[in-house]
PDB file of N, CA and C in Angstrom:
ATOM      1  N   UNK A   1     114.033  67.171  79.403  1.00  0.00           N
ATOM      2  CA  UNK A   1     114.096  67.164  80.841  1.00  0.00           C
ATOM      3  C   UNK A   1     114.566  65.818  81.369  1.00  0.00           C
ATOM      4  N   UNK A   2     115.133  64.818  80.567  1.00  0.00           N
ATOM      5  CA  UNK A   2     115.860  63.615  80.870  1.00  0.00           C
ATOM      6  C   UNK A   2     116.627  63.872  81.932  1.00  0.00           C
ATOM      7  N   UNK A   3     116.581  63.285  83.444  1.00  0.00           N
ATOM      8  CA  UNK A   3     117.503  63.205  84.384  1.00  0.00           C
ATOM      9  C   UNK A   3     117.657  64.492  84.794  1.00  0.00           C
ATOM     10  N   UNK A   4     116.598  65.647  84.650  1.00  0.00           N
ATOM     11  CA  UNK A   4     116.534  66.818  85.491  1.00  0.00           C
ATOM     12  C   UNK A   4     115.501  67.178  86.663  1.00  0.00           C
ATOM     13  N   UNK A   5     115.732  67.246  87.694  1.00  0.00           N
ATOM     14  CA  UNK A   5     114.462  67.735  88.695  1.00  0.00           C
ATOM     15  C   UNK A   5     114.682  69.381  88.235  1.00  0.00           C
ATOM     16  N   UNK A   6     112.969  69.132  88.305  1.00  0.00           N
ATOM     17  CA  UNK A   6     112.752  70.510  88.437  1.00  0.00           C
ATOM     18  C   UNK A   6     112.826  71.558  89.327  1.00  0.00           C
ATOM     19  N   UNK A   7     112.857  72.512  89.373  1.00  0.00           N
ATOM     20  CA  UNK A   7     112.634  73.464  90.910  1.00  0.00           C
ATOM     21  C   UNK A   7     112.185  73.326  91.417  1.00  0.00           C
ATOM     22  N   UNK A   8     111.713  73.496  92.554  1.00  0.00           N
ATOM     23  CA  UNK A   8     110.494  73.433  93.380  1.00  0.00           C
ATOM     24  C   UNK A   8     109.750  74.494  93.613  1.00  0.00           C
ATOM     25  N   UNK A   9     108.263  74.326  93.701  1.00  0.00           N
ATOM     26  CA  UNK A   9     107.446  75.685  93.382  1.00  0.00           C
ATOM     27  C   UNK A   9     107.282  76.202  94.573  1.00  0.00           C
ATOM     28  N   UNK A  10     107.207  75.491  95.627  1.00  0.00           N
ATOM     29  CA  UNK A  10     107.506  75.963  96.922  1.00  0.00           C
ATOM     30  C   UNK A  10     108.777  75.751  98.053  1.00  0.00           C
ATOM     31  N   UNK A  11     109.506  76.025  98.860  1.00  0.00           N
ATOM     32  CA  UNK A  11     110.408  75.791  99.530  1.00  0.00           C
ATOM     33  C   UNK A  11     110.575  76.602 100.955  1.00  0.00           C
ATOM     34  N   UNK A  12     110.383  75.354 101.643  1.00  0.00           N
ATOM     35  CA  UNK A  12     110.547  76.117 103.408  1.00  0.00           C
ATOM     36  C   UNK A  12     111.551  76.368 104.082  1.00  0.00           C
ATOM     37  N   UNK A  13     111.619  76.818 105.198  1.00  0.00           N
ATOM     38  CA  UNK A  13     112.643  77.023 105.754  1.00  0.00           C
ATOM     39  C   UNK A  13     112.380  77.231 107.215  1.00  0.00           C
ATOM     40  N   UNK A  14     112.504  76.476 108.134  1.00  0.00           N
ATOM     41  CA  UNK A  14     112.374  76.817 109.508  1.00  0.00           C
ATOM     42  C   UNK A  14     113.398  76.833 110.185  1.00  0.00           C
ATOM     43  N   UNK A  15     113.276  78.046 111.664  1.00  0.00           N
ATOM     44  CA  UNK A  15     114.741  78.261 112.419  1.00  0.00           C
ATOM     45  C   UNK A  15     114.181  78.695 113.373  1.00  0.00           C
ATOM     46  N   UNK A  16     114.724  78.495 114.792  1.00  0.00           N
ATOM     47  CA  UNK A  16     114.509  79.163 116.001  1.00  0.00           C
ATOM     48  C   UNK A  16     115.650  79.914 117.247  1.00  0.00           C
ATOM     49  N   UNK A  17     115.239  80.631 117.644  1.00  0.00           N
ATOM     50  CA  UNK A  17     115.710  81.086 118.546  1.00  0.00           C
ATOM     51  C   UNK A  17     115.235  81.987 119.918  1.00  0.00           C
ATOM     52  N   UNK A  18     115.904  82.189 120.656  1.00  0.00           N
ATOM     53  CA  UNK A  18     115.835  82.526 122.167  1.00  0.00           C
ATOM     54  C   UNK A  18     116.483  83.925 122.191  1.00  0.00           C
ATOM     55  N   UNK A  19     115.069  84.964 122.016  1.00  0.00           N
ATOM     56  CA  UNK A  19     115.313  86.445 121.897  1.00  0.00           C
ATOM     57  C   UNK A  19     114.368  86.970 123.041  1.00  0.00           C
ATOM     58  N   UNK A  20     115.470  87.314 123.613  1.00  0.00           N
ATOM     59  CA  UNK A  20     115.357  88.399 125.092  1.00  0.00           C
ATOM     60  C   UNK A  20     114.316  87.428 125.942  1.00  0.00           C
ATOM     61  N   UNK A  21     114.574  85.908 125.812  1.00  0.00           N
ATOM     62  CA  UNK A  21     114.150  84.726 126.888  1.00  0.00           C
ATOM     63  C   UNK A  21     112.643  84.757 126.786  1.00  0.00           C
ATOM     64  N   UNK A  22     112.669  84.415 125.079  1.00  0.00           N
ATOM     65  CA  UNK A  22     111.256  84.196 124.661  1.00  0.00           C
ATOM     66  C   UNK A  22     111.889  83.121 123.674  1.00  0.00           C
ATOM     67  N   UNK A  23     111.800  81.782 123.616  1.00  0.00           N
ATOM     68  CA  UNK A  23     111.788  80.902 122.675  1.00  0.00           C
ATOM     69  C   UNK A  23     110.822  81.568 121.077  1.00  0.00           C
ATOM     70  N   UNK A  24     111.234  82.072 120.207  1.00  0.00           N
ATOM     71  CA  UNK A  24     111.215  82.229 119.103  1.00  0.00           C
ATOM     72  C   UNK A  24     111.124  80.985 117.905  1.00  0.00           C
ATOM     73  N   UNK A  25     110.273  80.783 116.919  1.00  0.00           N
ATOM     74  CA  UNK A  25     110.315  80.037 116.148  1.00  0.00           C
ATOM     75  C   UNK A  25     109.759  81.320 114.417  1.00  0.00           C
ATOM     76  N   UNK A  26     110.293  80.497 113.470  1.00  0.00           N
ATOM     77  CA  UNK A  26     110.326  81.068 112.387  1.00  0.00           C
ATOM     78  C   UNK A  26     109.815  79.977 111.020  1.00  0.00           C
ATOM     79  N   UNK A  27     108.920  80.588 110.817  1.00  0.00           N
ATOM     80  CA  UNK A  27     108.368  79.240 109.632  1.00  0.00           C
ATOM     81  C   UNK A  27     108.454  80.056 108.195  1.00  0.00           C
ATOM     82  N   UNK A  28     109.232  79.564 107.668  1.00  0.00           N
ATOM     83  CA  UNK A  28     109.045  80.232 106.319  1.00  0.00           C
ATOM     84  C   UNK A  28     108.651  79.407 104.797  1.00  0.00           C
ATOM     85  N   UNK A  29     107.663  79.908 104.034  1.00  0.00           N
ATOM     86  CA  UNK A  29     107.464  79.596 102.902  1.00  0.00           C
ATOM     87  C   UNK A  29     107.352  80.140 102.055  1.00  0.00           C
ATOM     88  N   UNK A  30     108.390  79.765 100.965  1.00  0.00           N
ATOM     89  CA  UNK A  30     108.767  80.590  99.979  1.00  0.00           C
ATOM     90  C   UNK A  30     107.978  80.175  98.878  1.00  0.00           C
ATOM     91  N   UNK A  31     107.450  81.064  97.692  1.00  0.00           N
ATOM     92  CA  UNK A  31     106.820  80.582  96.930  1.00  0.00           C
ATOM     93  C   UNK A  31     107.179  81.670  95.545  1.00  0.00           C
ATOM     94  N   UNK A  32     106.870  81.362  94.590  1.00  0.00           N
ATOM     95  CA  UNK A  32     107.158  82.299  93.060  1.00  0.00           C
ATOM     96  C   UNK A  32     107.157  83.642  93.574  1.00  0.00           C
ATOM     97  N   UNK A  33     106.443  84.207  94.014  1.00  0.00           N
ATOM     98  CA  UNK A  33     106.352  85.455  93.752  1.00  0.00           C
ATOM     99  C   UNK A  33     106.070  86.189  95.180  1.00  0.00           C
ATOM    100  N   UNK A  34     106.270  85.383  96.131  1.00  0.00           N
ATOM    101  CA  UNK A  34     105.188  85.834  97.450  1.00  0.00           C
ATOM    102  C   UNK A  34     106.170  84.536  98.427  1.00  0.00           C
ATOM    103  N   UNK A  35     105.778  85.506  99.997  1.00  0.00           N
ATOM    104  CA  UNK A  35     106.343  84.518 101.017  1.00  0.00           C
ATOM    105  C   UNK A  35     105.147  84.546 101.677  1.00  0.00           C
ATOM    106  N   UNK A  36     104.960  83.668 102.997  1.00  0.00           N
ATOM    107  CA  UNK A  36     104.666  83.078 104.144  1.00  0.00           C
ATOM    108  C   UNK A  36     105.698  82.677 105.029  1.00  0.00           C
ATOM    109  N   UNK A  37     105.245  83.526 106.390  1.00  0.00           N
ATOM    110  CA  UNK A  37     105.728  83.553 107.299  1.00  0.00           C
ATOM    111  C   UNK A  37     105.049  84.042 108.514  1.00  0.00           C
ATOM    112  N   UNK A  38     105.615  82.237 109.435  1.00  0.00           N
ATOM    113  CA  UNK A  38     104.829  82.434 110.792  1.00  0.00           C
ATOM    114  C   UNK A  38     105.863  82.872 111.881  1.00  0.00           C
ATOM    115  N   UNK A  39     105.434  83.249 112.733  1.00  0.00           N
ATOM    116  CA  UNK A  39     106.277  83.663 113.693  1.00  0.00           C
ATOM    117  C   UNK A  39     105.553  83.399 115.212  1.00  0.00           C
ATOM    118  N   UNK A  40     106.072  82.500 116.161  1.00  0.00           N
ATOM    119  CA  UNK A  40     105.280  82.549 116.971  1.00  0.00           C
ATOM    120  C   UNK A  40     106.148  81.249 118.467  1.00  0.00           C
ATOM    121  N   UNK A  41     105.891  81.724 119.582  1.00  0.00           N
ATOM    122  CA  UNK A  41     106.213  80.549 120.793  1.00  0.00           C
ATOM    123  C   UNK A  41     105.712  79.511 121.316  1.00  0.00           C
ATOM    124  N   UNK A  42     104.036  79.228 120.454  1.00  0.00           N
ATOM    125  CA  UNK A  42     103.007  78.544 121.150  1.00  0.00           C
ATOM    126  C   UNK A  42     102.606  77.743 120.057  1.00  0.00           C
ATOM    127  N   UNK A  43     103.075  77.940 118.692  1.00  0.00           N
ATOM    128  CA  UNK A  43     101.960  77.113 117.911  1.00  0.00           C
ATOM    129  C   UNK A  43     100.937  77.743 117.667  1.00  0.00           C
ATOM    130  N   UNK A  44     100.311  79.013 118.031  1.00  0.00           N
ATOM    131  CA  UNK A  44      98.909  79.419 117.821  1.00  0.00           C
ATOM    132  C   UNK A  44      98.984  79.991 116.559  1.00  0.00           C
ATOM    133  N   UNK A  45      97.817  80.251 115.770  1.00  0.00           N
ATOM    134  CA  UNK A  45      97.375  80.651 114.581  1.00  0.00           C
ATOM    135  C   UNK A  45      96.041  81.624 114.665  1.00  0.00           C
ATOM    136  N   UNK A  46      96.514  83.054 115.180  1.00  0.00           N
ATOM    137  CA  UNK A  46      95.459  84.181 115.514  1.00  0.00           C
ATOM    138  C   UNK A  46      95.487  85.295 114.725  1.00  0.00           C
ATOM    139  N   UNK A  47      96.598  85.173 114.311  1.00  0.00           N
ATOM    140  CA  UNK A  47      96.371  86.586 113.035  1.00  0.00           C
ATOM    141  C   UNK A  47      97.353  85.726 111.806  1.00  0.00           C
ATOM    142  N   UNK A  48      96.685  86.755 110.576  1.00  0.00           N
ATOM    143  CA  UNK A  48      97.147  86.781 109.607  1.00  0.00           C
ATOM    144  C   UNK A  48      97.198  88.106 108.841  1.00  0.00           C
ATOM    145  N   UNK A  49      97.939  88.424 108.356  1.00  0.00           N
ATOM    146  CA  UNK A  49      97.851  89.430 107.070  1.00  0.00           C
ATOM    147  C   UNK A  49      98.568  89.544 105.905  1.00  0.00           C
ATOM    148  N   UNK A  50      98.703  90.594 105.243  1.00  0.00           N
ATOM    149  CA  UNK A  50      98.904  90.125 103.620  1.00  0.00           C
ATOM    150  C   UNK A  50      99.440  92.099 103.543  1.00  0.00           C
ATOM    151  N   UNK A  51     100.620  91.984 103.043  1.00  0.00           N
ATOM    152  CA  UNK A  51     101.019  93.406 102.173  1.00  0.00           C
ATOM    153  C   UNK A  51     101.817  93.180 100.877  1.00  0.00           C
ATOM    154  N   UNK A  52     101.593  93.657 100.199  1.00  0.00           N
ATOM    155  CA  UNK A  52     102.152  94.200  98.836  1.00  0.00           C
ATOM    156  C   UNK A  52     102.715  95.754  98.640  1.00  0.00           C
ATOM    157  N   UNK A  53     103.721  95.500  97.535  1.00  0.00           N
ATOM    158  CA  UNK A  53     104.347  96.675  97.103  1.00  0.00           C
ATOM    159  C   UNK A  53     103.100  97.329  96.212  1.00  0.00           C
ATOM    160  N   UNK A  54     103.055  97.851  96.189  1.00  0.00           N
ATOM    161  CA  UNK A  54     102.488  98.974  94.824  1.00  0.00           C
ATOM    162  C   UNK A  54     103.348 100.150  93.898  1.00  0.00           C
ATOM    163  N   UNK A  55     103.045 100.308  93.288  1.00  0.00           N
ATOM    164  CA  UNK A  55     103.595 101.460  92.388  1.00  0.00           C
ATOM    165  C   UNK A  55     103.160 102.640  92.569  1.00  0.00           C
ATOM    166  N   UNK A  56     102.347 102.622  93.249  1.00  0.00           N
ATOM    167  CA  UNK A  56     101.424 104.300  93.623  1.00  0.00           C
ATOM    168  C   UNK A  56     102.163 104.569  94.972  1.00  0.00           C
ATOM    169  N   UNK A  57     102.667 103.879  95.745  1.00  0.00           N
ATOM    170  CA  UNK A  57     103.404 104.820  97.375  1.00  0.00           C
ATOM    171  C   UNK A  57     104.296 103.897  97.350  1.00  0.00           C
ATOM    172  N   UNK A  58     105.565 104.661  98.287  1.00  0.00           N
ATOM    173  CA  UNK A  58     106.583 104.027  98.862  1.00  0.00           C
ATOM    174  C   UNK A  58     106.001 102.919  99.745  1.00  0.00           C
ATOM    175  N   UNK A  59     105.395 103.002 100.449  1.00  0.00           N
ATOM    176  CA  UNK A  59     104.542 101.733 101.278  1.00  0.00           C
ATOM    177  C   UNK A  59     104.101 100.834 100.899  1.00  0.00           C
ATOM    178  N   UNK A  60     104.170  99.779 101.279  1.00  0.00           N
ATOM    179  CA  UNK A  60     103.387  98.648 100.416  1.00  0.00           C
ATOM    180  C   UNK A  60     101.775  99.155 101.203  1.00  0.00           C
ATOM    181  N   UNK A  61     100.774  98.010 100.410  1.00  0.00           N
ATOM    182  CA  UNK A  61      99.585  97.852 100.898  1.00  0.00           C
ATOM    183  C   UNK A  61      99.510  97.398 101.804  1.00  0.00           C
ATOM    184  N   UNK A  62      98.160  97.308 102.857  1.00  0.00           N
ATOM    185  CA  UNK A  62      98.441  95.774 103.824  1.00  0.00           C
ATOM    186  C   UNK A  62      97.264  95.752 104.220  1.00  0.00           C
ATOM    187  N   UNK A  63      96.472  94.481 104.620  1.00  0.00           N
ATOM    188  CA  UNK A  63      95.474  93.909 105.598  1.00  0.00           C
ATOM    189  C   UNK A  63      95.522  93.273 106.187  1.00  0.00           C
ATOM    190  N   UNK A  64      94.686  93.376 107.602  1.00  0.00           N
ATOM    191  CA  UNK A  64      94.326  91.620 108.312  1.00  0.00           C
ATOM    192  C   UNK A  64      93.741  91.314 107.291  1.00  0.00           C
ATOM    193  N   UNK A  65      93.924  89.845 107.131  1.00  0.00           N
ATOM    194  CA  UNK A  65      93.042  88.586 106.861  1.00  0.00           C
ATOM    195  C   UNK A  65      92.464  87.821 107.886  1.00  0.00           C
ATOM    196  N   UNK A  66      93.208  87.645 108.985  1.00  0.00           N
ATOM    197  CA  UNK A  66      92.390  86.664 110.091  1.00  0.00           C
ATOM    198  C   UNK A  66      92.884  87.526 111.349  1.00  0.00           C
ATOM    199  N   UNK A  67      92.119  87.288 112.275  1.00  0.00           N
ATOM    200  CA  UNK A  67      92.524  87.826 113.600  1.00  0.00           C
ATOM    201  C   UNK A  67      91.474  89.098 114.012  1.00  0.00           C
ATOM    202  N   UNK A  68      91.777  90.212 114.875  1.00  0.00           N
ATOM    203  CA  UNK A  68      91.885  90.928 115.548  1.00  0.00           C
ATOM    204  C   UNK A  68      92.051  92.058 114.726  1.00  0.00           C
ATOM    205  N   UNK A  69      91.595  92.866 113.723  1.00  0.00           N
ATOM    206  CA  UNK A  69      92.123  93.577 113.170  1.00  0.00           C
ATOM    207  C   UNK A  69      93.039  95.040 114.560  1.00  0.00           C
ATOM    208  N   UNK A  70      92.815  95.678 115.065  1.00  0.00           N
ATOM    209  CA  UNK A  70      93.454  96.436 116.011  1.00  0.00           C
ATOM    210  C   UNK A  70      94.329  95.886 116.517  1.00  0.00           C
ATOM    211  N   UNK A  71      94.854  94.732 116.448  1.00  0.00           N
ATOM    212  CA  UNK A  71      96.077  94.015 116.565  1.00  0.00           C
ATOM    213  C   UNK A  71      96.920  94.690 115.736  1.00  0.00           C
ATOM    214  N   UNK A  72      97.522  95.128 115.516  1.00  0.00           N
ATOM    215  CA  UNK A  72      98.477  95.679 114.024  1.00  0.00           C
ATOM    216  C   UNK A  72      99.814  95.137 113.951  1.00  0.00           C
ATOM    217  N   UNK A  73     100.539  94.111 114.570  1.00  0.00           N
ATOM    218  CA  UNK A  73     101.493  93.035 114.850  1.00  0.00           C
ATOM    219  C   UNK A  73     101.718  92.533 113.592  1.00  0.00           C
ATOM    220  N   UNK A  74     101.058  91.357 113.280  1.00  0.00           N
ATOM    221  CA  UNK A  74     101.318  90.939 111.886  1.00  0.00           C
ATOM    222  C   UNK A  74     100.943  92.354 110.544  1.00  0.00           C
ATOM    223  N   UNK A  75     100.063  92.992 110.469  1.00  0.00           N
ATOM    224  CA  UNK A  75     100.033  94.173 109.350  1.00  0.00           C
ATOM    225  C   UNK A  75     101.237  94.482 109.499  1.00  0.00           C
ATOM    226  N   UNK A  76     101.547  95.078 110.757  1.00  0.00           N
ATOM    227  CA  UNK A  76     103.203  95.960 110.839  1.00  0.00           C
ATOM    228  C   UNK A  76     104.119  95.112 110.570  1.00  0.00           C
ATOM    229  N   UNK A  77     104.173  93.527 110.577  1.00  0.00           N
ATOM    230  CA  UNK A  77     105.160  93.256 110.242  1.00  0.00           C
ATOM    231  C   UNK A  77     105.648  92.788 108.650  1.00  0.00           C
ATOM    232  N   UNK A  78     104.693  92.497 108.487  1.00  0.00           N
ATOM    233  CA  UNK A  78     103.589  92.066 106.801  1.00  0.00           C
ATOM    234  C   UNK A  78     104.583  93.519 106.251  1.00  0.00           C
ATOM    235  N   UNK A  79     104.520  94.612 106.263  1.00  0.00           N
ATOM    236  CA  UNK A  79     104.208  95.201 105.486  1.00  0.00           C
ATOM    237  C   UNK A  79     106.005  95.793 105.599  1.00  0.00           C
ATOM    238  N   UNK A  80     106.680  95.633 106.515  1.00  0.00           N
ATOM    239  CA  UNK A  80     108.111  95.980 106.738  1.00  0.00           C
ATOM    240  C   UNK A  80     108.472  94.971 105.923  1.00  0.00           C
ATOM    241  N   UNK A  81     108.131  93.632 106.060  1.00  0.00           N
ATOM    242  CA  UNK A  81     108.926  92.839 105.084  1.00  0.00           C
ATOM    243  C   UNK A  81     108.514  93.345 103.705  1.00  0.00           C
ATOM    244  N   UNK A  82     107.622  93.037 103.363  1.00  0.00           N
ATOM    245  CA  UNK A  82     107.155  93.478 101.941  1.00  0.00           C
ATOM    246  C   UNK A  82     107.974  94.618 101.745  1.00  0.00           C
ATOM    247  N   UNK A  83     108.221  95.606 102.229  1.00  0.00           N
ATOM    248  CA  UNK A  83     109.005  96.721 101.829  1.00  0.00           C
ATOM    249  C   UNK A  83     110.526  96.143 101.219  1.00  0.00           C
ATOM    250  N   UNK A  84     111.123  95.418 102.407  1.00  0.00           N
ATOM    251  CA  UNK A  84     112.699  95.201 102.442  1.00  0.00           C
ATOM    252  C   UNK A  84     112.435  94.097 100.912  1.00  0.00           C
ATOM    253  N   UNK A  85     111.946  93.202 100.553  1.00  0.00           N
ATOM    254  CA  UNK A  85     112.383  91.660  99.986  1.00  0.00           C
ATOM    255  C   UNK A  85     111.184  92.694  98.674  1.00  0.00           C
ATOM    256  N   UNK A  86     110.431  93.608  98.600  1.00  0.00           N
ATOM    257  CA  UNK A  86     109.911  93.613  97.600  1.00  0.00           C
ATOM    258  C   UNK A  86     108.612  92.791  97.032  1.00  0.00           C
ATOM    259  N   UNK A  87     108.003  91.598  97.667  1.00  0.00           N
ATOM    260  CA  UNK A  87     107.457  90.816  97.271  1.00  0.00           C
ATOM    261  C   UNK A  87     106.386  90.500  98.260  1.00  0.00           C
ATOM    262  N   UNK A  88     105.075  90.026  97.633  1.00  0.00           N
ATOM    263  CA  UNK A  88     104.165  89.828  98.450  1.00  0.00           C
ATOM    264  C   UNK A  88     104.186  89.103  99.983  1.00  0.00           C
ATOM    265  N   UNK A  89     103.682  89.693 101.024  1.00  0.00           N
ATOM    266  CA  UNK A  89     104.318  88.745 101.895  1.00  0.00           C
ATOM    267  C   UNK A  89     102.841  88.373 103.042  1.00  0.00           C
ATOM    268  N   UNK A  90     102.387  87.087 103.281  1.00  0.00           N
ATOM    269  CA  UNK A  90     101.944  86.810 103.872  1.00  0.00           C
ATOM    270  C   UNK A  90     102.257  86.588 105.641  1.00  0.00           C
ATOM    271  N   UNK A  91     102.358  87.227 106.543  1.00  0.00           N
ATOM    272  CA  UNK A  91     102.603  87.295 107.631  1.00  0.00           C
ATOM    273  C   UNK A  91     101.892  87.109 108.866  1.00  0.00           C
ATOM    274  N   UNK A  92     102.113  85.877 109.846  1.00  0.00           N
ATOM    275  CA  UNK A  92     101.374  85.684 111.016  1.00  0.00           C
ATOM    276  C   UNK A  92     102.383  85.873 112.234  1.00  0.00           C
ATOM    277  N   UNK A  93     102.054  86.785 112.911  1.00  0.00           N
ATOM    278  CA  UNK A  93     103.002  87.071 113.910  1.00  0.00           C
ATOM    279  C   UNK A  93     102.290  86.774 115.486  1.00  0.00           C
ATOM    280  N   UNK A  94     102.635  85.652 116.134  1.00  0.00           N
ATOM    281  CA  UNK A  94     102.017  84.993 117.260  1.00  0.00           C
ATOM    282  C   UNK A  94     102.600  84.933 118.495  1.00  0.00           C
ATOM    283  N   UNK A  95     103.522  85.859 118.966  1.00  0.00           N
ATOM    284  CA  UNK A  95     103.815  86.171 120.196  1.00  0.00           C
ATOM    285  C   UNK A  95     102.930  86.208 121.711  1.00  0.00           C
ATOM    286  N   UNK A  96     102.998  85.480 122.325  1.00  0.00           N
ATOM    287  CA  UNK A  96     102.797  85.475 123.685  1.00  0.00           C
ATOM    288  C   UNK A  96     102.953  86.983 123.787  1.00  0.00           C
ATOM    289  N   UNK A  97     103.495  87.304 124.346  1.00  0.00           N
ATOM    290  CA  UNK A  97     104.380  88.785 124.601  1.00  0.00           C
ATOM    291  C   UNK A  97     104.200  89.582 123.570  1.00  0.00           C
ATOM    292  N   UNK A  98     103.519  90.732 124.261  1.00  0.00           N
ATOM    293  CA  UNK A  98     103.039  92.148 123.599  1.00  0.00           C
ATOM    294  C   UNK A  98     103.924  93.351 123.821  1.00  0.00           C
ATOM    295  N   UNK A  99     105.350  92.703 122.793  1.00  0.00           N
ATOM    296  CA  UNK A  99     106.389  94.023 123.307  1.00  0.00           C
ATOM    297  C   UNK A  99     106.554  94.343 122.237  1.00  0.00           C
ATOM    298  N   UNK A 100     106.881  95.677 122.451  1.00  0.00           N
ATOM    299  CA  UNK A 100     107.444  96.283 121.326  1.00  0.00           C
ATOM    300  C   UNK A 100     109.351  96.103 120.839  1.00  0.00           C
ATOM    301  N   UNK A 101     109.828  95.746 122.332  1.00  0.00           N
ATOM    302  CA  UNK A 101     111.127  95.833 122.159  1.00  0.00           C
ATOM    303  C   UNK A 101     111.266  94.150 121.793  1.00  0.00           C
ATOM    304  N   UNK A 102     110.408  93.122 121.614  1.00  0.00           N
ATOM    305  CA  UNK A 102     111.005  92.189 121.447  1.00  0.00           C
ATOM    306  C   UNK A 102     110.549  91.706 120.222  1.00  0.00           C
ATOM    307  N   UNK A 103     109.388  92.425 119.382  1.00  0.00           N
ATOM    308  CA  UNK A 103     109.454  92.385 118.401  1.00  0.00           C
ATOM    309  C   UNK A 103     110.065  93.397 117.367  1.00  0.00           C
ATOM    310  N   UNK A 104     110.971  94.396 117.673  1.00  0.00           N
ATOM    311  CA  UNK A 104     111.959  95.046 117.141  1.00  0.00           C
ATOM    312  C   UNK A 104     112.871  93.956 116.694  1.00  0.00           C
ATOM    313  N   UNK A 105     113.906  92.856 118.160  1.00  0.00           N
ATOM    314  CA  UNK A 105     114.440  92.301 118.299  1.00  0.00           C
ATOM    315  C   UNK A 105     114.099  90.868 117.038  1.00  0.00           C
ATOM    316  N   UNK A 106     113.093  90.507 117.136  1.00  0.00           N
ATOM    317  CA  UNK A 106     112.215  89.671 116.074  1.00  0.00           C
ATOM    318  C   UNK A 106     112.456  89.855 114.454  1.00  0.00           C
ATOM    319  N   UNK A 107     112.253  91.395 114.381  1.00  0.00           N
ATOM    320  CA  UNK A 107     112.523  91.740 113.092  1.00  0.00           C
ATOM    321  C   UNK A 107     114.150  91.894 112.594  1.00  0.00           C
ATOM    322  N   UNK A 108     114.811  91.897 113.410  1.00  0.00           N
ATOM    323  CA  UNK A 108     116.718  92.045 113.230  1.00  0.00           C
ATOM    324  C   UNK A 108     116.893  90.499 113.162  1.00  0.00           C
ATOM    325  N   UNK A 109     116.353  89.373 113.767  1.00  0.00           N
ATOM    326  CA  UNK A 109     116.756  88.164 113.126  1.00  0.00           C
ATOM    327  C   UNK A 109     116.598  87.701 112.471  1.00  0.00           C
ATOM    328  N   UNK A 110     114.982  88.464 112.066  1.00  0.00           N
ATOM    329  CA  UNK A 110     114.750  87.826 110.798  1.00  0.00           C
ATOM    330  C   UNK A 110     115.010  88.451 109.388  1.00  0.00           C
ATOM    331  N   UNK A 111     115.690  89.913 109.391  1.00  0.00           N
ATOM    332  CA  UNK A 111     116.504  90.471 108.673  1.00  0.00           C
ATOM    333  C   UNK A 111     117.825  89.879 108.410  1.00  0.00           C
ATOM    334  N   UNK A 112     118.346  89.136 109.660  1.00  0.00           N
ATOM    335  CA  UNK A 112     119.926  88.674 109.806  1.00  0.00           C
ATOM    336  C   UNK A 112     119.927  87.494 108.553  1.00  0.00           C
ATOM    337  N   UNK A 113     118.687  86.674 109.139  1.00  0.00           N
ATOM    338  CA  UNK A 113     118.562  85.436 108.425  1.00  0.00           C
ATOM    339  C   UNK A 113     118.409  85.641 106.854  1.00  0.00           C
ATOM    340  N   UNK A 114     117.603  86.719 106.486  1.00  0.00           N
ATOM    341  CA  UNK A 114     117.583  86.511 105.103  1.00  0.00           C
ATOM    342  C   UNK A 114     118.740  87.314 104.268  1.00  0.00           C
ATOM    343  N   UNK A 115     119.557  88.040 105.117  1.00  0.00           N
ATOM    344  CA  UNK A 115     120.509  88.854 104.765  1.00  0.00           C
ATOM    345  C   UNK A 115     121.598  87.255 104.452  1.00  0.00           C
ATOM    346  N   UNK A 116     121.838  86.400 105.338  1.00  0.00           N
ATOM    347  CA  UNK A 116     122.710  85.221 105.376  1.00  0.00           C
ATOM    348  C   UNK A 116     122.202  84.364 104.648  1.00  0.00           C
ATOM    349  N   UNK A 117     120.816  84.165 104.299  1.00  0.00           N
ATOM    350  CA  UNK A 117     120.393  82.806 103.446  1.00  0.00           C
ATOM    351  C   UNK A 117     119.652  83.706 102.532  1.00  0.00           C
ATOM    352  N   UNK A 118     119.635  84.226 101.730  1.00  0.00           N
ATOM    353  CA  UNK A 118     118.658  85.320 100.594  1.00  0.00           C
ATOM    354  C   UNK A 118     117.777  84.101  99.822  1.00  0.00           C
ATOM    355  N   UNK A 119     118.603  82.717  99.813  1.00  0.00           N
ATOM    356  CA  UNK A 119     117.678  81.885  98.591  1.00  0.00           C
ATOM    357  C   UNK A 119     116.405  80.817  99.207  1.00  0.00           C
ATOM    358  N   UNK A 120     116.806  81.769 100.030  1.00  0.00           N
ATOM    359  CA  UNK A 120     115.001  80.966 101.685  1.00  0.00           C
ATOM    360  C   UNK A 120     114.107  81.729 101.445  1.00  0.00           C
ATOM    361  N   UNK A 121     114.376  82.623 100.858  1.00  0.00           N
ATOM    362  CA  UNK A 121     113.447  84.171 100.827  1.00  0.00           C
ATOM    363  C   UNK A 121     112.972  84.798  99.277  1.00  0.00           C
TER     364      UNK A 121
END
């Protein structure tokens, strides 16, 4: 390993944007086998959840971990990613705004983004 860096076991990636005149931010952390990802306009940290693929259903698994469970925001979104990327995905989704159409909008950029950068993900 003379004069080689190694990989890195973790690697982030942050990006923002201004969807349907909601300042948007995107925190991503990539890790071996599993992501993290915050999503949010305020900085707040109110939900969390966690989905996995399984081998028993087309669906991945999913739970809150922190928050509100009847919130289903981060689960629903937790568990769409986990579907698309395959891989465990830790998800906090922190929107001000309780829309449905702007977190549709939410999920197409952050599809765009990993469709354009795959090695963030």
């Amino acid at each position: 390993m003379d004069g080689e860096l190694a990989e890195p076991i973790i690697k982030t990636h942050t990006f923002k944007e201004n969807l349907l005149e909601c300042p948007v931010t995107f925190h991503v952390i990539k890790m071996k086998d599993s992501l993290f990802i915050w999503i949010g306009d305020q900085g707040s940290f109110d939900s969390l959840a966690v989905a996995m693929p399984t081998p028993y259903d087309s669906q991945p698994i999913s739970s809150t971990i922190i928050g509100y469970s009847a919130d289903e925001r981060s689960c629903s979104f937790a568990s769409r990613l986990s579907k698309k990327i395959g891989k465990h995905v830790f998800a906090s989704y922190n929107l001000s705004r309780n829309d449905s159409t702007l977190m549709v909008v939410v999920t197409q950029r952050l599809m765009k983004e990993i469709t354009e950068h795959p090695d963030k993900f």
